[in-house]
N, C-alpha and C. Protein backbone atom coordinates (compact mmCIF):
# COMPACT_ATOMS: atom_id res chain seq x y z
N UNK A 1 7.43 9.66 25.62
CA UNK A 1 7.74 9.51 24.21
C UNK A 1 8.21 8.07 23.96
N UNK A 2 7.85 7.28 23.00
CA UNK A 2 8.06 5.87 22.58
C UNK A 2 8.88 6.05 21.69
N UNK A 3 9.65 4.87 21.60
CA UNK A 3 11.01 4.73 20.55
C UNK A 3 9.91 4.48 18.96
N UNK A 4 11.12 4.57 18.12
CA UNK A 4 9.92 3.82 16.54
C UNK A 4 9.74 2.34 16.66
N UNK A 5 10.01 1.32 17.17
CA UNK A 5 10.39 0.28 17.51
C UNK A 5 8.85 0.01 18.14
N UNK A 6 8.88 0.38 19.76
CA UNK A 6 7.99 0.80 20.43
C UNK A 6 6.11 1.23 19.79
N UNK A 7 6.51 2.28 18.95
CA UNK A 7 5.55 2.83 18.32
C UNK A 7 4.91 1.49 16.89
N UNK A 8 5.80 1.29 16.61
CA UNK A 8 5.35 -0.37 15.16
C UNK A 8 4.59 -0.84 16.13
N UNK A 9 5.06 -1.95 17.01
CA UNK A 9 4.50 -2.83 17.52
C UNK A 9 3.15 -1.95 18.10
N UNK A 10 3.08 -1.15 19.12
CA UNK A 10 1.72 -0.61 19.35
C UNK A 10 0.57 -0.82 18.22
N UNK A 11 1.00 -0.16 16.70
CA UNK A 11 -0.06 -0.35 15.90
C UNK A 11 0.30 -1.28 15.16
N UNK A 12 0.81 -2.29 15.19
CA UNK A 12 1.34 -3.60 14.40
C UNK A 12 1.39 -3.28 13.05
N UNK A 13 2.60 -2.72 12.90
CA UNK A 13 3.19 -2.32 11.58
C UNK A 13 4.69 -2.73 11.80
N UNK A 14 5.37 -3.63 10.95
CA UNK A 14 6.75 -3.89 10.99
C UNK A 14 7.16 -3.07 10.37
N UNK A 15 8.89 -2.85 10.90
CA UNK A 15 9.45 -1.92 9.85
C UNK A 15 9.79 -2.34 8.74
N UNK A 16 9.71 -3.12 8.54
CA UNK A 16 9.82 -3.61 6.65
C UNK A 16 8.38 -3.50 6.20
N UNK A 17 7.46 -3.26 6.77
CA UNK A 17 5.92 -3.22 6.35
C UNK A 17 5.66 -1.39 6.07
N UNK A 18 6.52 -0.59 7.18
CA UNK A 18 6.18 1.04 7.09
C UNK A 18 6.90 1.25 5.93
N UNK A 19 8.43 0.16 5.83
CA UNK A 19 8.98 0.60 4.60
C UNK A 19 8.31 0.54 3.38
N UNK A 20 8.06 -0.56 2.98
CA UNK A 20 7.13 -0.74 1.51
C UNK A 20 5.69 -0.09 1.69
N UNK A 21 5.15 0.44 2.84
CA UNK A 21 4.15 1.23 2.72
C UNK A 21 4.46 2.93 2.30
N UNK A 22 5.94 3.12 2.99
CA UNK A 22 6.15 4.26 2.41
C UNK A 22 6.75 4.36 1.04
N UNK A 23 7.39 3.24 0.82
CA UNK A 23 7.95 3.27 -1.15
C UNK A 23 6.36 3.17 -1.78
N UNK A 24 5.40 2.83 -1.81
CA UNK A 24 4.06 2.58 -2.19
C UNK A 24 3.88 4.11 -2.39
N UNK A 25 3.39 4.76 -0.83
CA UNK A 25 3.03 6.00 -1.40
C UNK A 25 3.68 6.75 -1.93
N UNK A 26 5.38 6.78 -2.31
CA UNK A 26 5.89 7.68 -3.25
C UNK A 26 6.14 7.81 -4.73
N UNK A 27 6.09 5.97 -4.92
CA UNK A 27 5.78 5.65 -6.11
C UNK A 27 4.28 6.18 -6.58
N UNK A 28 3.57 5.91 -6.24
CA UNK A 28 2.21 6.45 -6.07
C UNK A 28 2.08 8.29 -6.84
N UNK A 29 2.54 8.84 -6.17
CA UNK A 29 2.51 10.54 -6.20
C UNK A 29 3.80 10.53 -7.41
N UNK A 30 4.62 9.86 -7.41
CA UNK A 30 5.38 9.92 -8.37
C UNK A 30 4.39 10.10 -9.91
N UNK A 31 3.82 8.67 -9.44
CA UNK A 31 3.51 8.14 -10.76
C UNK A 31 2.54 8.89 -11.17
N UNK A 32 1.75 9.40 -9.99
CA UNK A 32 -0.08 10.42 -10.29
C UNK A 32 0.55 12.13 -10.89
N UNK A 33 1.66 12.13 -10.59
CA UNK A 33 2.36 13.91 -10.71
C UNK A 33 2.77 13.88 -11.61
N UNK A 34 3.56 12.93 -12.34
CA UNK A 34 4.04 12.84 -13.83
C UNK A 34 3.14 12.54 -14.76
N UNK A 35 2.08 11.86 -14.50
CA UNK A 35 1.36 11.72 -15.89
C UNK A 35 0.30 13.16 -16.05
N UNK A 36 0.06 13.91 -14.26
CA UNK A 36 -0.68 15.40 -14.58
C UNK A 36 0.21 16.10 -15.63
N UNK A 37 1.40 16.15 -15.42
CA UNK A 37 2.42 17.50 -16.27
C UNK A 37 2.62 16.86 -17.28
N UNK A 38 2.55 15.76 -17.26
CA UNK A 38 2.50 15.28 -18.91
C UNK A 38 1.47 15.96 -19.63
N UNK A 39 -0.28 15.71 -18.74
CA UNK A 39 -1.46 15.83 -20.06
C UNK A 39 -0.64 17.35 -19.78
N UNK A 40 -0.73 17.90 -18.65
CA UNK A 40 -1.04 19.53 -18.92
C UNK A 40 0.08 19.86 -19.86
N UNK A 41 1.16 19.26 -20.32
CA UNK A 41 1.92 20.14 -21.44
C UNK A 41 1.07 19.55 -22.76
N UNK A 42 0.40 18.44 -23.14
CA UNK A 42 -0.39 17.89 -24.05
C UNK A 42 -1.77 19.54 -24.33
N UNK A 43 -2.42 19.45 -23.37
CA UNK A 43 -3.23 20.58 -23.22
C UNK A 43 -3.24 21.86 -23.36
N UNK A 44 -1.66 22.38 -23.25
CA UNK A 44 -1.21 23.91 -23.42
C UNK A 44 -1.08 23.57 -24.64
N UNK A 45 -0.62 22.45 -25.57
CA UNK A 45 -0.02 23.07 -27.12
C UNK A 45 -1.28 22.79 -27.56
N UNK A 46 -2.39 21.94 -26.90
CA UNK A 46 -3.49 21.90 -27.82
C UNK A 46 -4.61 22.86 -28.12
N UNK A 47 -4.63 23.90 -27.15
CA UNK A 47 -4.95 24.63 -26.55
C UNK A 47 -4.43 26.19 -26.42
N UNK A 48 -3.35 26.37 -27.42
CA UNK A 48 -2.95 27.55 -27.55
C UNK A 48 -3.80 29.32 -26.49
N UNK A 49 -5.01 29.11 -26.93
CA UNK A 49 -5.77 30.34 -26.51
C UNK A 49 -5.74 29.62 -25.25
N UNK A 50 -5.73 29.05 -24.25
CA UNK A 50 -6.04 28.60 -22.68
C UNK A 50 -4.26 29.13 -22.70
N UNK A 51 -3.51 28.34 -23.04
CA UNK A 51 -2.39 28.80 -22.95
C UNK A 51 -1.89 30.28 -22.62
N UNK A 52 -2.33 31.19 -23.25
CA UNK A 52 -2.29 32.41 -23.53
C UNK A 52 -3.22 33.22 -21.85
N UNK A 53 -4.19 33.01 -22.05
CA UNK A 53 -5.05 33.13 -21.23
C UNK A 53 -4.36 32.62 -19.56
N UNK A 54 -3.67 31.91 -19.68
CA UNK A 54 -3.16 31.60 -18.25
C UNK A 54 -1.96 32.15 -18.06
N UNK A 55 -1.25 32.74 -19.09
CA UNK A 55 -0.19 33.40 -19.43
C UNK A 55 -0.51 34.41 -18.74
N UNK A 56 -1.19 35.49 -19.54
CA UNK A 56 -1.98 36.82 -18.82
C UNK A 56 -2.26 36.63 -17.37
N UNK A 57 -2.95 36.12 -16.94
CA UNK A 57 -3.19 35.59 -15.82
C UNK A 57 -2.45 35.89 -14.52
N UNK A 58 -1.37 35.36 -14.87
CA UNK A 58 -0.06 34.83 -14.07
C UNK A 58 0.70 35.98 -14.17
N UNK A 59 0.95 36.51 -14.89
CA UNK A 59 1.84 37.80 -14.91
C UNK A 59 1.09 39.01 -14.83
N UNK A 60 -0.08 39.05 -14.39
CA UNK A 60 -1.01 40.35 -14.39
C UNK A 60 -1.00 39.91 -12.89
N UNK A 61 -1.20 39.03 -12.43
CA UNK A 61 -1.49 38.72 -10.95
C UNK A 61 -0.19 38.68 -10.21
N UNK A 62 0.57 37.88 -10.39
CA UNK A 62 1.94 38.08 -9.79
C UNK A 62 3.41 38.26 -10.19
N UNK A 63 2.76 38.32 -11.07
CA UNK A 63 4.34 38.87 -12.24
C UNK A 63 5.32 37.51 -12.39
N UNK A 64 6.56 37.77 -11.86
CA UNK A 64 7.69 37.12 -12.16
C UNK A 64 8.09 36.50 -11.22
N UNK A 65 7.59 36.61 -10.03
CA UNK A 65 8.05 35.94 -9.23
C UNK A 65 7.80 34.22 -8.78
N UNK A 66 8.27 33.86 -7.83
CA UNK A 66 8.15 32.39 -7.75
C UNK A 66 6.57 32.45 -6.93
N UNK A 67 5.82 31.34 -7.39
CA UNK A 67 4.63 31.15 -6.97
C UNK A 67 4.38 30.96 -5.67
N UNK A 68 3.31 30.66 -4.64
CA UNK A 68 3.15 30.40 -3.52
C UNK A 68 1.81 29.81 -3.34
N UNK A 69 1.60 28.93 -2.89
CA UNK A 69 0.35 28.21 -1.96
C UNK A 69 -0.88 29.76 -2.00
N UNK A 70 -0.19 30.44 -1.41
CA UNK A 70 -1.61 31.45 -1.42
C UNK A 70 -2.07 32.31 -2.34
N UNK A 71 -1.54 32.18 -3.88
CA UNK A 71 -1.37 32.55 -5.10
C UNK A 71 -2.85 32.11 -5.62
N UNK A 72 -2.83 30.51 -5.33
CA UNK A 72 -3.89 29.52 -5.94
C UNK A 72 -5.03 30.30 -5.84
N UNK A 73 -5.63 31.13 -4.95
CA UNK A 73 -7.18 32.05 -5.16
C UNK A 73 -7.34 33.09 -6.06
N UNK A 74 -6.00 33.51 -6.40
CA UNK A 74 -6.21 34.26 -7.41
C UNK A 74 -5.64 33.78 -8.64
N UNK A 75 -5.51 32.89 -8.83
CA UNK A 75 -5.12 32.82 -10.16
C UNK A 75 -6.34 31.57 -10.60
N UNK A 76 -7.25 31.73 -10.37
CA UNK A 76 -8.70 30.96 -10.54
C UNK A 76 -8.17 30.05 -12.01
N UNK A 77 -8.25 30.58 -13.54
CA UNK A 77 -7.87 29.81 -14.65
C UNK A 77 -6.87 29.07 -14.59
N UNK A 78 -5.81 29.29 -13.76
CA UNK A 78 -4.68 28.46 -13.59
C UNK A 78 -5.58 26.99 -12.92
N UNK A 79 -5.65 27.56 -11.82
CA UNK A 79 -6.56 26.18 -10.63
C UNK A 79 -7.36 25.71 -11.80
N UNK A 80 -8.59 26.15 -12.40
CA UNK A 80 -9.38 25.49 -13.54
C UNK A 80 -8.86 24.59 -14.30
N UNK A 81 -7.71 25.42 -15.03
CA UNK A 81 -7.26 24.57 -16.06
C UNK A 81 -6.69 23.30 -15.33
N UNK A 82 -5.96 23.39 -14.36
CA UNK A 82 -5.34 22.05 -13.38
C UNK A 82 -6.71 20.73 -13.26
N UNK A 83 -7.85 21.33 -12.73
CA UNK A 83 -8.94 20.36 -12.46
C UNK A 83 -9.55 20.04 -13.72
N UNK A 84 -9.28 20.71 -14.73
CA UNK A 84 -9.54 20.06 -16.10
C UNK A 84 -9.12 19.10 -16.84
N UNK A 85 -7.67 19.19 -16.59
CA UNK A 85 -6.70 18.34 -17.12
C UNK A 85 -7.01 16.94 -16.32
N UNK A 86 -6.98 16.75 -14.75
CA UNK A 86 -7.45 15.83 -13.96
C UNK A 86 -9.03 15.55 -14.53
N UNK A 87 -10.18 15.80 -14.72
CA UNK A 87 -11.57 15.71 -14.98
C UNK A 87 -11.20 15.07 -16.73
N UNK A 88 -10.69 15.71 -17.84
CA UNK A 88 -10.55 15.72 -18.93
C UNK A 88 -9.64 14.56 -19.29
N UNK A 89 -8.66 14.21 -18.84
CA UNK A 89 -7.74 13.37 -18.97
C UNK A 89 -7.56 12.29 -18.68
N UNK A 90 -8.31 12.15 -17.67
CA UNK A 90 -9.16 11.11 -16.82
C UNK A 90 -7.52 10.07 -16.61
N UNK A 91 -6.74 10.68 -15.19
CA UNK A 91 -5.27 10.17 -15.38
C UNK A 91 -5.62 8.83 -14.46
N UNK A 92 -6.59 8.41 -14.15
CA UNK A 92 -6.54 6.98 -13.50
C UNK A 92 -8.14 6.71 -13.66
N UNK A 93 -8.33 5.51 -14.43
CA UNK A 93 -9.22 4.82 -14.96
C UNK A 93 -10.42 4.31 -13.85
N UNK A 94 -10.15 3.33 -13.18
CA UNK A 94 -10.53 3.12 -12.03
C UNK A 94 -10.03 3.61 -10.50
N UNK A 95 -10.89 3.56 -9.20
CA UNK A 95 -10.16 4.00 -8.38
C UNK A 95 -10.03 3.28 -7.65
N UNK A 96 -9.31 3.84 -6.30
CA UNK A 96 -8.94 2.95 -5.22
C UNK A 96 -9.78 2.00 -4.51
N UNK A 97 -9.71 0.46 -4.42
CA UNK A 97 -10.38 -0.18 -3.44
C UNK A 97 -11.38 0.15 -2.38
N UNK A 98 -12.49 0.40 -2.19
CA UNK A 98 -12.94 0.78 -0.99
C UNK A 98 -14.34 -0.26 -0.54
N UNK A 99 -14.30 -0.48 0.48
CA UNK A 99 -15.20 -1.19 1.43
C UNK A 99 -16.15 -0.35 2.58
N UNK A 100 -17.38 -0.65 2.29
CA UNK A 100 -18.47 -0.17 3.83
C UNK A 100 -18.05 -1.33 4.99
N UNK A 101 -18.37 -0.66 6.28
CA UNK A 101 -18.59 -1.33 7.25
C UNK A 101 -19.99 -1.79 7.42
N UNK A 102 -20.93 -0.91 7.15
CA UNK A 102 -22.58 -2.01 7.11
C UNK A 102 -23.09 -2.25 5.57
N UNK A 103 -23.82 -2.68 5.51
CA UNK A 103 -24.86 -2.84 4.24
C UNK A 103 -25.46 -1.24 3.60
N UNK A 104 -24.83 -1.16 2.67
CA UNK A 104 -25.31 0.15 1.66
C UNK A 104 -26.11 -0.13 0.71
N UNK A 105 -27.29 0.29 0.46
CA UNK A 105 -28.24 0.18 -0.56
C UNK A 105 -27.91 1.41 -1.82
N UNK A 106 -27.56 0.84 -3.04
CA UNK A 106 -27.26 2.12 -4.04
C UNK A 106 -27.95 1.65 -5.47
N UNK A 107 -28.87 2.52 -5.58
CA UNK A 107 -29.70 2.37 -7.06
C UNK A 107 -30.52 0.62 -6.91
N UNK A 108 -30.85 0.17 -5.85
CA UNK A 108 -31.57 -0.95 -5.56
C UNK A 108 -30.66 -1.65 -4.96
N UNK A 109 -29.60 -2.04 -5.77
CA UNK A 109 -28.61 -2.68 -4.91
C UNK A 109 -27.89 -2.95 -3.39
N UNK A 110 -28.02 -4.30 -2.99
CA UNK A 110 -27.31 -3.91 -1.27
C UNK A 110 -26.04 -4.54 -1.67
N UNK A 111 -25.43 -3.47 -1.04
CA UNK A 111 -23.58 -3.82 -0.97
C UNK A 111 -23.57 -4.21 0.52
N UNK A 112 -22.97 -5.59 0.90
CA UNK A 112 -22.65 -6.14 2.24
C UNK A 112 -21.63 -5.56 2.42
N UNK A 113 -21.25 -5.67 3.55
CA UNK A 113 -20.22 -5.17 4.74
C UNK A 113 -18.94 -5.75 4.25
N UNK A 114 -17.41 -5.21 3.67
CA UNK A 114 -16.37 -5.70 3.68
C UNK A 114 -16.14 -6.02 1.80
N UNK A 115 -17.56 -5.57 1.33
CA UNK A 115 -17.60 -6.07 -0.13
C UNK A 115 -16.53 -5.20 -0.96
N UNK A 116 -16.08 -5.86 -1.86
CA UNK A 116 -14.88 -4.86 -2.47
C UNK A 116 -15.72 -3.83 -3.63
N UNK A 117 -15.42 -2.71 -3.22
CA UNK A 117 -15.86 -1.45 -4.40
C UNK A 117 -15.01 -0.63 -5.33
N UNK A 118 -15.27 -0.60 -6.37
CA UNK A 118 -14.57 0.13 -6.93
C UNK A 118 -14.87 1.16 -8.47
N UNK A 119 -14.74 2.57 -7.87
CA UNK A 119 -15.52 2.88 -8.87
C UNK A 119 -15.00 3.56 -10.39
N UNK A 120 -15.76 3.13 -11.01
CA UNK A 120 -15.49 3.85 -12.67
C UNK A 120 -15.25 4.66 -12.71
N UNK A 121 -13.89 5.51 -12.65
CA UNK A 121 -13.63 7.12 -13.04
C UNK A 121 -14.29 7.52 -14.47
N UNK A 122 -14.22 6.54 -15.19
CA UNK A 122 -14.40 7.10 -16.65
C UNK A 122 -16.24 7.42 -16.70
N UNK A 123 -16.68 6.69 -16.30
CA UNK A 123 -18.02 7.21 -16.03
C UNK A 123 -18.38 8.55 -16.11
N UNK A 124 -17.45 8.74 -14.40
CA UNK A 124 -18.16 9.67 -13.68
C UNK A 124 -18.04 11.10 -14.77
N UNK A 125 -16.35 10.75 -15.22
CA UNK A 125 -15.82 12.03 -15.67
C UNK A 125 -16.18 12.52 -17.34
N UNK A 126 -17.12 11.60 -17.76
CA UNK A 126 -17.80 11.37 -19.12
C UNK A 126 -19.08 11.86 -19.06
N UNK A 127 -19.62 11.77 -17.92
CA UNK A 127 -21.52 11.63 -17.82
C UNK A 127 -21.51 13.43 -18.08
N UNK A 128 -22.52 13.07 -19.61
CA UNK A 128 -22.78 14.46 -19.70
C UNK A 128 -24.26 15.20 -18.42
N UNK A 129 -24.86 14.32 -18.10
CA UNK A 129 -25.80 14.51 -16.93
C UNK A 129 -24.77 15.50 -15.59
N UNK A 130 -23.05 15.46 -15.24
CA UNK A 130 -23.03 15.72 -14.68
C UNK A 130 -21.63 17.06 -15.56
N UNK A 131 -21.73 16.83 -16.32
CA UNK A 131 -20.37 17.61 -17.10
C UNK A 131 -20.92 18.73 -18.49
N UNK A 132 -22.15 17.98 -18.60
CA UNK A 132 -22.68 18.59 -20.02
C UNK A 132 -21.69 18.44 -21.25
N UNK A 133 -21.00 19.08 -21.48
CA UNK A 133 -20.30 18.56 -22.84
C UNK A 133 -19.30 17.95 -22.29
N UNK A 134 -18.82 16.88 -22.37
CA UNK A 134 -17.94 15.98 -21.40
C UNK A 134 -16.36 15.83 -22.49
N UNK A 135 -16.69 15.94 -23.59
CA UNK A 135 -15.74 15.55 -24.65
C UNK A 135 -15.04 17.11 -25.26
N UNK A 136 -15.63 18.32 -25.02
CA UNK A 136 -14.95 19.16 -24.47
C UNK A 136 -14.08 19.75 -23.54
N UNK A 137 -12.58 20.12 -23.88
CA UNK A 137 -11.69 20.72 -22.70
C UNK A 137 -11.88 21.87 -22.56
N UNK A 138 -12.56 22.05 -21.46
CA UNK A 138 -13.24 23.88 -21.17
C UNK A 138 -12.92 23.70 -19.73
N UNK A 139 -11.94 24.02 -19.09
CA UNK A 139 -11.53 25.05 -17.96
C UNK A 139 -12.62 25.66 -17.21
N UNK A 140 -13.39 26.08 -18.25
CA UNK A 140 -14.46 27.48 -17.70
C UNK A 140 -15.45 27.00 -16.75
N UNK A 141 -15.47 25.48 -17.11
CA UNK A 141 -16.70 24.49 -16.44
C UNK A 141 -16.20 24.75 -14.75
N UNK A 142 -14.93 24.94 -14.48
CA UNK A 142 -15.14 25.13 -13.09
C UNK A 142 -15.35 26.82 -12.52
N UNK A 143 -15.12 27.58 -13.53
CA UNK A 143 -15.48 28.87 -12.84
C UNK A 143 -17.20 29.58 -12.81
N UNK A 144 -17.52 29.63 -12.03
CA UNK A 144 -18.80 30.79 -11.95
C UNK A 144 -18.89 31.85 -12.49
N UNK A 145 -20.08 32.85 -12.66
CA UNK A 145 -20.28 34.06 -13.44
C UNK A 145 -19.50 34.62 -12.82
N UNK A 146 -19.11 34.75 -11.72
CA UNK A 146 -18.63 35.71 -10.74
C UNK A 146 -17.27 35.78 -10.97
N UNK A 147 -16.34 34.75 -11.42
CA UNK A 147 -14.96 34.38 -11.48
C UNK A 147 -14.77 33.95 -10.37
N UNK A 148 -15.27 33.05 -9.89
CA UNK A 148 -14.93 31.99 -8.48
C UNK A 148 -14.63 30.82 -9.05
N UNK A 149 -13.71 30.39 -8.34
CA UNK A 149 -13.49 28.49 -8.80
C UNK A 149 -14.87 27.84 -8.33
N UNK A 150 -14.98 26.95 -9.19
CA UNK A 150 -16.33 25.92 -8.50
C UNK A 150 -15.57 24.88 -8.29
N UNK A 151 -15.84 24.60 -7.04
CA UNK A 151 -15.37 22.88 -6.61
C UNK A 151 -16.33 21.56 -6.97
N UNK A 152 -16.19 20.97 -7.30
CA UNK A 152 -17.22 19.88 -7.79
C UNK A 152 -16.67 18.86 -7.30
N UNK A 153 -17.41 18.54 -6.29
CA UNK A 153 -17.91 16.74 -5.95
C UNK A 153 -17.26 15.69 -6.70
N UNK A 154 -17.79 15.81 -7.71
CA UNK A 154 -17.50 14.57 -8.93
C UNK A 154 -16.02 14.85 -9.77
N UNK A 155 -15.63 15.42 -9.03
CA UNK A 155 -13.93 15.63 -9.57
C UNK A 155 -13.05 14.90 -8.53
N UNK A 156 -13.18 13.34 -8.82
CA UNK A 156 -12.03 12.51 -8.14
C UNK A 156 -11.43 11.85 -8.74
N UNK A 157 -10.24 13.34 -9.22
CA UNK A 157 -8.62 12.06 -10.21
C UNK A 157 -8.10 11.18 -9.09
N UNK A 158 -7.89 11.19 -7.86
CA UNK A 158 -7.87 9.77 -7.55
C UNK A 158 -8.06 9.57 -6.32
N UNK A 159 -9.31 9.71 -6.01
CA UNK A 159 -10.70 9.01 -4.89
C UNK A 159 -9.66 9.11 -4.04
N UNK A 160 -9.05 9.98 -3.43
CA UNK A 160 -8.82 10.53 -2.17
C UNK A 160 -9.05 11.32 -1.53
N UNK A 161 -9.20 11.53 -0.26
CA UNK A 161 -9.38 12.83 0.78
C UNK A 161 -8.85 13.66 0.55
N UNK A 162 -9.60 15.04 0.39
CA UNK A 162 -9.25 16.34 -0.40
C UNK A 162 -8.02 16.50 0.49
N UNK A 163 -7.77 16.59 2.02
CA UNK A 163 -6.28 16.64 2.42
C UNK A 163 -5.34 16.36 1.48
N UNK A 164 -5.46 14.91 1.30
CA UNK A 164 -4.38 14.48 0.74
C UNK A 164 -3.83 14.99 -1.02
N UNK A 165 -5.24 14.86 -1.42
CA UNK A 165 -4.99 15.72 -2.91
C UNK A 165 -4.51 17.20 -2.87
N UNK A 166 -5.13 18.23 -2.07
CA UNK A 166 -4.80 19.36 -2.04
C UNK A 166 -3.29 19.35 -1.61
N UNK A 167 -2.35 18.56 -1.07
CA UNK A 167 -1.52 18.50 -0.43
C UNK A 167 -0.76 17.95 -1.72
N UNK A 168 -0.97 16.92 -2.43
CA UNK A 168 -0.33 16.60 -3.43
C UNK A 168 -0.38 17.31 -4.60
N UNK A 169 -1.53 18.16 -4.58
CA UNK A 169 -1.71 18.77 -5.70
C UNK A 169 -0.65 20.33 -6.45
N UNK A 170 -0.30 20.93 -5.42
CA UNK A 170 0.47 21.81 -4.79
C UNK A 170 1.81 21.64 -5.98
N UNK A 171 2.42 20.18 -6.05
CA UNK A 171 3.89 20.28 -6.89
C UNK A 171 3.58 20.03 -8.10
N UNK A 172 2.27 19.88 -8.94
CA UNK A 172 2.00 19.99 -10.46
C UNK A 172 1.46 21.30 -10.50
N UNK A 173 0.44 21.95 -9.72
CA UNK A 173 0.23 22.97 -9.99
C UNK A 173 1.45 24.04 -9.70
N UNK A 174 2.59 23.93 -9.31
CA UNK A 174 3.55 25.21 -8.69
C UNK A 174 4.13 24.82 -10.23
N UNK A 175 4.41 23.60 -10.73
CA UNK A 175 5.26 22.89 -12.04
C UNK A 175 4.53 24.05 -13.00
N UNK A 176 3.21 23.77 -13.32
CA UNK A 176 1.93 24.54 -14.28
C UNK A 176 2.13 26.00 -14.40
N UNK A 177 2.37 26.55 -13.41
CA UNK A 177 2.49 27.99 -13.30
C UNK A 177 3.72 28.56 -13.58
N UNK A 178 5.02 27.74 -13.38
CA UNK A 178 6.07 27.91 -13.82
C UNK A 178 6.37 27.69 -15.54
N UNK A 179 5.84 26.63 -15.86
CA UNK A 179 5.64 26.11 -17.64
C UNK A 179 5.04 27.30 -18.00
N UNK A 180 3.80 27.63 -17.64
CA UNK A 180 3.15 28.58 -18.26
C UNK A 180 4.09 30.10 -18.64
N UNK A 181 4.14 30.69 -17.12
CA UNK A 181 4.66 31.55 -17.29
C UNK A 181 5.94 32.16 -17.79
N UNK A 182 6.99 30.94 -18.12
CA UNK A 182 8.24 30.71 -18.16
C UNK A 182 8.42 30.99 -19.89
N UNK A 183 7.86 30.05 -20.62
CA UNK A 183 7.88 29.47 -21.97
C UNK A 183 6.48 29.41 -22.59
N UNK A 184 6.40 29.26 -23.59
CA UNK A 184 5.37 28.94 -24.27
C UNK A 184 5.27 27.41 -24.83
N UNK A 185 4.07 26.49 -25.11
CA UNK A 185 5.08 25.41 -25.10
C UNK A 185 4.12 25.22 -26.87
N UNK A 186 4.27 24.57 -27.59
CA UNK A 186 4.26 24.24 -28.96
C UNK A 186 5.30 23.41 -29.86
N UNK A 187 4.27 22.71 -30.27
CA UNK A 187 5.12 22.12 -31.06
C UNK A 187 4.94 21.91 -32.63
């Protein structure tokens, strides 16, 4: 076992470098978690009938109690409405920096090795080619005939590895289910 000391230098990270890398990512999730529960209380009063509808939901499925991680499969409109608000709200404009290691050819174009990328959220989350009515807030767009969540590809509020989102995603949606079921919200 290596000291933390030990362990920096191995991957050449100073500890004043892990520090501001870790204030980064909490500011970060701070900042991405507060502006979700922002739209989603924007969305429940606008939205009265979704409101309602997730209401039912939640208390037909698990009543009163405090939510849990393994809740999220059944409460499908809850999860919907969450990836709506992210798809609909479009809470970060552009996304994160990203670079290839070789030459990528996209729509004719060659992107060299190390080139800085960065892509248009608003695009993606607009293109009626991939949304159909894009300027509509419909929830429903992620469920199937069946009442299954649909996961979609092109749902990146912020161009990270589903790990990391599903992992972050967890304390707006537990927030969502509590608002909902708790209060009604209107104004």
């Amino acid at each position: 076992m290596c000291s933390t000391r030990t362990c920096c230098v191995k991957f050449f990270i100073s500890d004043e470098n892990l520090e501001i890398l870790i204030q980064d990512l909490f500011l970060a999730g701070v900042h991405s978690t507060t502006n979700a529960l922002r739209w989603s209380i924007v969305c429940l009063t606008e939205y009265p009938e979704i409101q309602e509808r997730l209401y039912k939901e939640i208390t037909s499925s698990i009543g009163i109690r405090s939510p849990s991680v393994l809740d999220r499969s059944s409460l499908v409109h809850v999860e919907a409405f969450y990836m709506e608000v992210f798809r609909f709200c479009n809470l970060q404009i552009l996304s994160l920096m990203h670079s290839s290691t070789e030459t990528v050819t996209f729509k004719g174009y060659a992107i060299p090795p190390d080139a800085a990328v960065i892509y248009d959220l608003v695009s993606v989350f607009s293109d009626p080619a991939i949304w159909g009515d894009p300027l509509v807030f419909r929830p429903d767009r992620f469920i199937d005939d069946h009442g299954k969540l649909i996961k979609r590809d092109e749902l990146i509020p912020f161009f990270l590895a589903n790990a990391v989102v599903s992992g972050g995603r967890w304390s707006g949606w537990s927030f969502c289910y509590s608002l909902v079921a708790s209060c009604r919200v209107s104004f």
